[in-house]
Protein backbone atom coordinates (compact mmCIF):
# COMPACT_ATOMS: atom_id res chain seq x y z
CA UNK A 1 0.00 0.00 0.00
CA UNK A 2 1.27 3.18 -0.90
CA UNK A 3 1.75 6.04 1.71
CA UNK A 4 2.30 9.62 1.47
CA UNK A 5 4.71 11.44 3.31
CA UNK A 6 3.35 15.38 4.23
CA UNK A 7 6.33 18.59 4.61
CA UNK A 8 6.47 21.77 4.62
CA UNK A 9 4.84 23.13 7.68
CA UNK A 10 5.58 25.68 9.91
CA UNK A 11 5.02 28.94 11.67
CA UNK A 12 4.26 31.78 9.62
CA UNK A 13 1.99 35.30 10.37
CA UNK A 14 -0.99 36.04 8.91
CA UNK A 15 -1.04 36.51 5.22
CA UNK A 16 1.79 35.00 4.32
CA UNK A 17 2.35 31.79 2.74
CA UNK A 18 3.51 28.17 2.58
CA UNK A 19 4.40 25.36 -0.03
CA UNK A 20 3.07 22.27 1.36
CA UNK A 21 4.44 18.96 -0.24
CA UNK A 22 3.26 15.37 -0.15
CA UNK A 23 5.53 12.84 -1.89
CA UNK A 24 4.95 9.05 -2.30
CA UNK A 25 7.18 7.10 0.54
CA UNK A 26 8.22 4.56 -1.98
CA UNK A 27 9.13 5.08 -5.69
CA UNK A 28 5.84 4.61 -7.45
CA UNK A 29 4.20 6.34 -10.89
CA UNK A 30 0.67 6.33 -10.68
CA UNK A 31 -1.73 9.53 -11.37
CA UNK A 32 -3.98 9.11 -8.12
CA UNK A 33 -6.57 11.44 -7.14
CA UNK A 34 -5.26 12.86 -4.43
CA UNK A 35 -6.48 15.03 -1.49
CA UNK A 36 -5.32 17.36 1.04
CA UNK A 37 -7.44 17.30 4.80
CA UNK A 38 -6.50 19.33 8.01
CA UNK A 39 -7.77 18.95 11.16
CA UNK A 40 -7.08 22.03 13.95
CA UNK A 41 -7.04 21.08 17.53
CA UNK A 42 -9.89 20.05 18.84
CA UNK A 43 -12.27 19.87 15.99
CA UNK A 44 -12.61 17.00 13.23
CA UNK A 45 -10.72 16.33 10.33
CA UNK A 46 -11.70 18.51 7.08
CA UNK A 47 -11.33 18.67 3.38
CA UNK A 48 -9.45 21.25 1.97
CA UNK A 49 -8.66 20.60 -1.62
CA UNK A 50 -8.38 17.50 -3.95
CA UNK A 51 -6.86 17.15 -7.54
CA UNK A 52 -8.42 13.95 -9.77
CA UNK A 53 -6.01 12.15 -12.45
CA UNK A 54 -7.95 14.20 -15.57
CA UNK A 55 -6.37 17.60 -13.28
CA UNK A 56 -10.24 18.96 -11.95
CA UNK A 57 -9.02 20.51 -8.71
CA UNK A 58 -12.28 21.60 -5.75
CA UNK A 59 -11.56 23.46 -2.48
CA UNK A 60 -13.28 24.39 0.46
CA UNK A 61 -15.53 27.53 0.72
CA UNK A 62 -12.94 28.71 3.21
CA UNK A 63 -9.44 28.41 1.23
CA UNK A 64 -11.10 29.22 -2.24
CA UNK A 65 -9.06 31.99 -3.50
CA UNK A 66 -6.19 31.39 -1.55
CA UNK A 67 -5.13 27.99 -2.02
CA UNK A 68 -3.35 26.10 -4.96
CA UNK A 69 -3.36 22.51 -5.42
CA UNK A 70 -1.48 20.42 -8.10
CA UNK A 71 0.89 17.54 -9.06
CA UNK A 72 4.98 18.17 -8.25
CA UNK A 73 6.80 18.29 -11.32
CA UNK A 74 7.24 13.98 -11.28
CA UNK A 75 3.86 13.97 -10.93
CA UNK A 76 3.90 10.88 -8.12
CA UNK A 77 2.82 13.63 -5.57
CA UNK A 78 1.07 16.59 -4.72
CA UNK A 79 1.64 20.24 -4.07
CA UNK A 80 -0.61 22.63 -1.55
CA UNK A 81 0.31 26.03 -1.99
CA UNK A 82 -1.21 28.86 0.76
CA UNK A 83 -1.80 32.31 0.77
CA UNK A 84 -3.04 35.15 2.09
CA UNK A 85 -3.26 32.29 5.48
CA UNK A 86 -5.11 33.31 8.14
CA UNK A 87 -5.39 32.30 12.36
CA UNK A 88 -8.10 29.92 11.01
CA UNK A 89 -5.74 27.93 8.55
CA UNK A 90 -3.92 26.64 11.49
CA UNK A 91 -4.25 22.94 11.56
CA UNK A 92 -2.23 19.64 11.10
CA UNK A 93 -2.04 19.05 7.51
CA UNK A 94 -2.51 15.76 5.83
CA UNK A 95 -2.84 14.31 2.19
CA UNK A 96 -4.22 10.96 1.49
CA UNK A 97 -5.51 9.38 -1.79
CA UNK A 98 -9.14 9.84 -2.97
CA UNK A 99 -11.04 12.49 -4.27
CA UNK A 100 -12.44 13.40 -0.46
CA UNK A 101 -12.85 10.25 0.34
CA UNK A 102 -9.80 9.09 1.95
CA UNK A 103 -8.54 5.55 0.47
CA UNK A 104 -5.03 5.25 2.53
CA UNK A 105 -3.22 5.23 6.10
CA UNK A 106 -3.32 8.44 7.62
CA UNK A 107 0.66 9.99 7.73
CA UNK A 108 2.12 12.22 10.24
CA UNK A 109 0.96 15.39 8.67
CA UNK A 110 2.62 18.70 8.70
CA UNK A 111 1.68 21.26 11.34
CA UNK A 112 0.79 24.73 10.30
CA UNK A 113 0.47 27.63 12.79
CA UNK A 114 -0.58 31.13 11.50
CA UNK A 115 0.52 33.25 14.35
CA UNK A 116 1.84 37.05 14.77
């Protein structure tokens, strides 16, 4: 079973940005659909965006605008990019395959914290 590895967190203030990555953990070509989730402390686990195999990319109401998903440049993984974040956007960060309907293990995820 493939699993994805999430990177790219950290601490940054509101409206800046981050480049989250999620690369396979073994060396495998396949065009999944693929989905980022984050889930902030104390609340459930959320959607946030998701890319399919034909490149149709949704988002949540609440990152439309500001965030950018798509496929790193082997294409065996995906790329979050946020902007503009805000105090809300602070979550752990996970991908997982499926278009919103997760299909694999859960990783470690990648904390974000928008902060001043």
């Amino acid at each position: 079973q493939v699993q994805f590895v999430e990177s790219g967190g950290g601490l940054v203030q509101p409206g800046g940005s981050l480049r989250l990555s999620c690369t396979p953990s073994t060396g495998v070509y396949v065009l999944f659909d693929m989905s980022w989730y984050r889930q902030a402390a104390g609340k459930q686990r959320e959607l946030v965006a998701s890319i399919r195999s034909d490149g149709y990319t949704a988002y949540a109401d609440s990152v439309k605008g500001r965030f950018h998903i798509h496929r790193d440049d082997a294409e065996t993984g995906v790329i979050l990019e946020m902007n503009n974040l805000e105090p809300e956007d602070t979550a752990v960060y996970y991908c997982n395959r499926g278009e919103g309907v997760p299909l694999g293990a859960w990783g470690q995820g990648t904390q974000v914290t928008v902060s001043s």
